[in-house]
N, C-alpha and C. Protein backbone atom coordinates (compact mmCIF):
# COMPACT_ATOMS: atom_id res chain seq x y z
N UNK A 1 -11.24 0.57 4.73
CA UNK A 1 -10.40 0.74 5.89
C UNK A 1 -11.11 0.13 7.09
N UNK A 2 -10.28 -0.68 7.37
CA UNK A 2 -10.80 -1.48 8.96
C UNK A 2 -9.84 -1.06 10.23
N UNK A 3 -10.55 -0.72 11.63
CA UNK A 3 -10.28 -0.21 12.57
C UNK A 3 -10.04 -1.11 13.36
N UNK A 4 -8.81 -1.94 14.36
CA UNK A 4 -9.37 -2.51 15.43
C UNK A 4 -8.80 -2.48 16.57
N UNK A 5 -8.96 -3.03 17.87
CA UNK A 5 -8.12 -2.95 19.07
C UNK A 5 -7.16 -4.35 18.95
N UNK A 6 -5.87 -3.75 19.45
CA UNK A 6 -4.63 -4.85 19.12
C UNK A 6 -3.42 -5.13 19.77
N UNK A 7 -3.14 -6.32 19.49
CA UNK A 7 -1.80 -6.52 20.93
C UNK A 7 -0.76 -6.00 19.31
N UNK A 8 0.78 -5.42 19.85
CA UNK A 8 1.62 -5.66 19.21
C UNK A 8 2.80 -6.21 19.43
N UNK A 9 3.33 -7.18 18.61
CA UNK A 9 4.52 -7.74 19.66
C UNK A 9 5.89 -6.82 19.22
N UNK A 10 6.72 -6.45 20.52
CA UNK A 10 7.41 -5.99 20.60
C UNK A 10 9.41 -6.99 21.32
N UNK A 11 10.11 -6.70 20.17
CA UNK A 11 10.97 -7.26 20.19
C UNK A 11 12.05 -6.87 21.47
N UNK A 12 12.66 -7.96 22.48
CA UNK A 12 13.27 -6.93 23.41
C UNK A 12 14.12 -6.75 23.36
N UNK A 13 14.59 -5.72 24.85
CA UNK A 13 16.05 -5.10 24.57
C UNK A 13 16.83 -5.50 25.75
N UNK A 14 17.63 -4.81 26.26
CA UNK A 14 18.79 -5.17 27.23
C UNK A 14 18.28 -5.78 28.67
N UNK A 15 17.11 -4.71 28.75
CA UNK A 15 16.78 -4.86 29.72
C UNK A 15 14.84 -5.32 30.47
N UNK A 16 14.29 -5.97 28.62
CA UNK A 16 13.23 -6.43 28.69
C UNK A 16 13.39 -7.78 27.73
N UNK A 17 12.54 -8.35 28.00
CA UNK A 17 12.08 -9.37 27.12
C UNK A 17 10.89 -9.31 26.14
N UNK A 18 11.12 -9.33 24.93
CA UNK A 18 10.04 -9.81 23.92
C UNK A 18 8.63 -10.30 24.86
N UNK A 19 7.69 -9.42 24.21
CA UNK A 19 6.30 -9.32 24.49
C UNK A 19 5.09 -8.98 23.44
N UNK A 20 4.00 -9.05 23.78
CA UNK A 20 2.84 -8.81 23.46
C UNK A 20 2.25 -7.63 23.92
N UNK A 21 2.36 -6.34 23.74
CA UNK A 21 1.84 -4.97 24.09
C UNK A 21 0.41 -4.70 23.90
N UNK A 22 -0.05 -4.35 24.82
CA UNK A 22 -2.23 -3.92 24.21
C UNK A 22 -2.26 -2.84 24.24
N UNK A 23 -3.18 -2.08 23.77
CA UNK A 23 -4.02 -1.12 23.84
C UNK A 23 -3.50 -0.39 22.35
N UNK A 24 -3.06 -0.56 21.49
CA UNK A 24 -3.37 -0.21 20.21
C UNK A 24 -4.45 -0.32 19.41
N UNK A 25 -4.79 0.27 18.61
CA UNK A 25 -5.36 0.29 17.30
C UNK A 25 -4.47 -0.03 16.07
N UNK A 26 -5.45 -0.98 15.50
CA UNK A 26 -4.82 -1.22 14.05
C UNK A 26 -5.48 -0.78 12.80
N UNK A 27 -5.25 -0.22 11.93
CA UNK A 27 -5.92 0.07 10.48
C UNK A 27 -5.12 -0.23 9.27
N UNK A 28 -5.99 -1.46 8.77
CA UNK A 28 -5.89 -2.13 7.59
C UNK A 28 -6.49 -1.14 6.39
N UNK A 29 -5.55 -0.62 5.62
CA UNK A 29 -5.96 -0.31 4.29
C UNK A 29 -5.31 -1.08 3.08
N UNK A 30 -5.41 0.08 1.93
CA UNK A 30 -4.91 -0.42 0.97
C UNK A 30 -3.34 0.03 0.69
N UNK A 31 -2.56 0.20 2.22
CA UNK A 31 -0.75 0.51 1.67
C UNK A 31 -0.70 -0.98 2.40
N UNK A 32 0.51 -1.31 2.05
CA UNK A 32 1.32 -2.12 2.38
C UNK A 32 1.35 -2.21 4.46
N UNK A 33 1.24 -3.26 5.13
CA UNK A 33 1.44 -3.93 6.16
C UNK A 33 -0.08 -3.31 7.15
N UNK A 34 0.28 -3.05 8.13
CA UNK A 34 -0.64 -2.84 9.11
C UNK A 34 -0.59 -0.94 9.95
N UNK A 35 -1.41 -0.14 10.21
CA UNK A 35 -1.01 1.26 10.42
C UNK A 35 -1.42 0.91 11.94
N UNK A 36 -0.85 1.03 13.21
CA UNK A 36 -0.71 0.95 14.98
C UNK A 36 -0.57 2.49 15.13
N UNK A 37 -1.82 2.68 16.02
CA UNK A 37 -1.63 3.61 16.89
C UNK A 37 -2.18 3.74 18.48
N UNK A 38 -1.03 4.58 19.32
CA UNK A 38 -1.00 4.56 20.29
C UNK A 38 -0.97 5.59 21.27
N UNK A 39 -1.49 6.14 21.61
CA UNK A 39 -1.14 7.45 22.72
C UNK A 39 0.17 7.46 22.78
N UNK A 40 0.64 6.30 23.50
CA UNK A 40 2.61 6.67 24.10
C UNK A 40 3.34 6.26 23.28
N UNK A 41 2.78 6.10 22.24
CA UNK A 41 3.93 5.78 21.11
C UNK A 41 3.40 6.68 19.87
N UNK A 42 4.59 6.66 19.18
CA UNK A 42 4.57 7.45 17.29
C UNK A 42 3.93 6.32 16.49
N UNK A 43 2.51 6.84 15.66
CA UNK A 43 2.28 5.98 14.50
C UNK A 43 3.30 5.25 13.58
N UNK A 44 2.94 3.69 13.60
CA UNK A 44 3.42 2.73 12.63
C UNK A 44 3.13 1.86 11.76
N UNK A 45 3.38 1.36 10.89
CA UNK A 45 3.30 0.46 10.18
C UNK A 45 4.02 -0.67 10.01
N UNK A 46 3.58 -1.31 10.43
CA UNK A 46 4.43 -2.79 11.01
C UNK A 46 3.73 -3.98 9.99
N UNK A 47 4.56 -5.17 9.86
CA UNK A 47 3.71 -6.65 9.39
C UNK A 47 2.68 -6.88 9.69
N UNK A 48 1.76 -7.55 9.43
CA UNK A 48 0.68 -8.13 10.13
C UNK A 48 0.87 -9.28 11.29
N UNK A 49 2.23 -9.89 10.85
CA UNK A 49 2.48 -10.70 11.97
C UNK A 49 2.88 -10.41 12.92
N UNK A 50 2.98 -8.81 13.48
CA UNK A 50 3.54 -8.21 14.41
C UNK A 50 2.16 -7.97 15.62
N UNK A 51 0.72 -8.48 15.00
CA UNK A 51 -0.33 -7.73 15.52
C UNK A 51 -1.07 -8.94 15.60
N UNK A 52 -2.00 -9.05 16.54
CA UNK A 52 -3.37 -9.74 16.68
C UNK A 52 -4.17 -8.98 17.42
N UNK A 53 -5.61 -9.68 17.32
CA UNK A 53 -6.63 -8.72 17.38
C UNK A 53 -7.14 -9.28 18.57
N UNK A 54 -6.76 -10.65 19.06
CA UNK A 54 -7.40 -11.35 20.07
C UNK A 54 -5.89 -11.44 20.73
N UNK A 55 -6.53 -11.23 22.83
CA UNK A 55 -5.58 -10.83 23.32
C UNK A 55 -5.09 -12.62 23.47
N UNK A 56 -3.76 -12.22 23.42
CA UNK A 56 -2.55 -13.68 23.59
C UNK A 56 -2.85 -14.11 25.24
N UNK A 57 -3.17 -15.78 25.23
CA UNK A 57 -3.23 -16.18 26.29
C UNK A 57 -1.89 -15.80 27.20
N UNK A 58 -0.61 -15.80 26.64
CA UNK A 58 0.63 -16.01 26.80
C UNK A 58 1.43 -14.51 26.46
N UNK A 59 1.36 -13.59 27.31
CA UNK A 59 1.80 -12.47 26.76
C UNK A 59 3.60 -12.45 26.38
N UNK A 60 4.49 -13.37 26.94
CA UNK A 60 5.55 -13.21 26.16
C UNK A 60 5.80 -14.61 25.34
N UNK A 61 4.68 -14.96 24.72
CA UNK A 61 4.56 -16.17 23.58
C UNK A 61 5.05 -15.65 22.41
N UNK A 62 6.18 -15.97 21.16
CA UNK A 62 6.10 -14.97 20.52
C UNK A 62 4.87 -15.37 19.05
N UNK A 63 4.63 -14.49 18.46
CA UNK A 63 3.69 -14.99 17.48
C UNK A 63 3.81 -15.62 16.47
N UNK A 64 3.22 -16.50 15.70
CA UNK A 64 3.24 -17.43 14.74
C UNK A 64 3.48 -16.54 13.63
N UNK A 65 4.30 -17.16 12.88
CA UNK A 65 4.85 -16.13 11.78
C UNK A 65 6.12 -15.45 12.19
N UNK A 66 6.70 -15.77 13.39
CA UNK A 66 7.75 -14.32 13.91
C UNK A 66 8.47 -14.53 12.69
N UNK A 67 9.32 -13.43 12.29
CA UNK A 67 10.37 -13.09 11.30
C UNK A 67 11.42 -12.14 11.93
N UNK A 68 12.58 -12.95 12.27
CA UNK A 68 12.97 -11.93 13.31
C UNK A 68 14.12 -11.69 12.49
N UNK A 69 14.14 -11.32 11.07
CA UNK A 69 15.17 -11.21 10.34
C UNK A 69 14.72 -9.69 9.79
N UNK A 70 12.89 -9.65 9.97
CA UNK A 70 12.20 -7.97 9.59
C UNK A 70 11.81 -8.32 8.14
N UNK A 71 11.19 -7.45 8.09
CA UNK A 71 11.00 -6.16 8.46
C UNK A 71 10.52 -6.00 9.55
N UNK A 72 10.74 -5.13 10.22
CA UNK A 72 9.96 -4.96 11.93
C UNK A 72 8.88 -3.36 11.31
N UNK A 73 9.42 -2.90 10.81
CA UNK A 73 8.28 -1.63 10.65
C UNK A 73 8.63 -1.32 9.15
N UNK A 74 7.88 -0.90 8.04
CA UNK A 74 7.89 -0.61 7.20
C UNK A 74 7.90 1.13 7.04
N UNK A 75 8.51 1.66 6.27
CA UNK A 75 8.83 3.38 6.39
C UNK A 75 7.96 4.04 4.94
């Protein structure tokens, strides 16, 4: 199990635009995708392409890999 600090990108809504979010943690194990946690948010498990570990020059760049067809979080 690996621990790290992480942007997550977050898809927008009515009244935001698609971004790059910080201050998560990410933990890579052995289930399926990536486990994010956050103080102001509920634990998730999202893609890996939803996360980087190095902060984005470009915070509403979206990330390489987007898949905006999803999975967005895995259950």
């Amino acid at each position: 199990m690996r621990r790290e600090r992480c942007w997550v990108w977050f898809r927008g809504g009515l009244n935001e635009s698609s971004r790059w979010v910080g201050g998560f943690q990410a933990t890579t194990d052995a289930e399926r995708g990536v486990l994010i946690q956050h103080p102001g948010y509920r634990d998730a498990r999202v893609p890996s392409w939803r996360i980087t570990t190095v902060e984005p020059d470009d915070l509403e760049a979206p990330p390489d890999g987007l898949d905006e067809s999803g999975p967005w979080q895995f259950f």
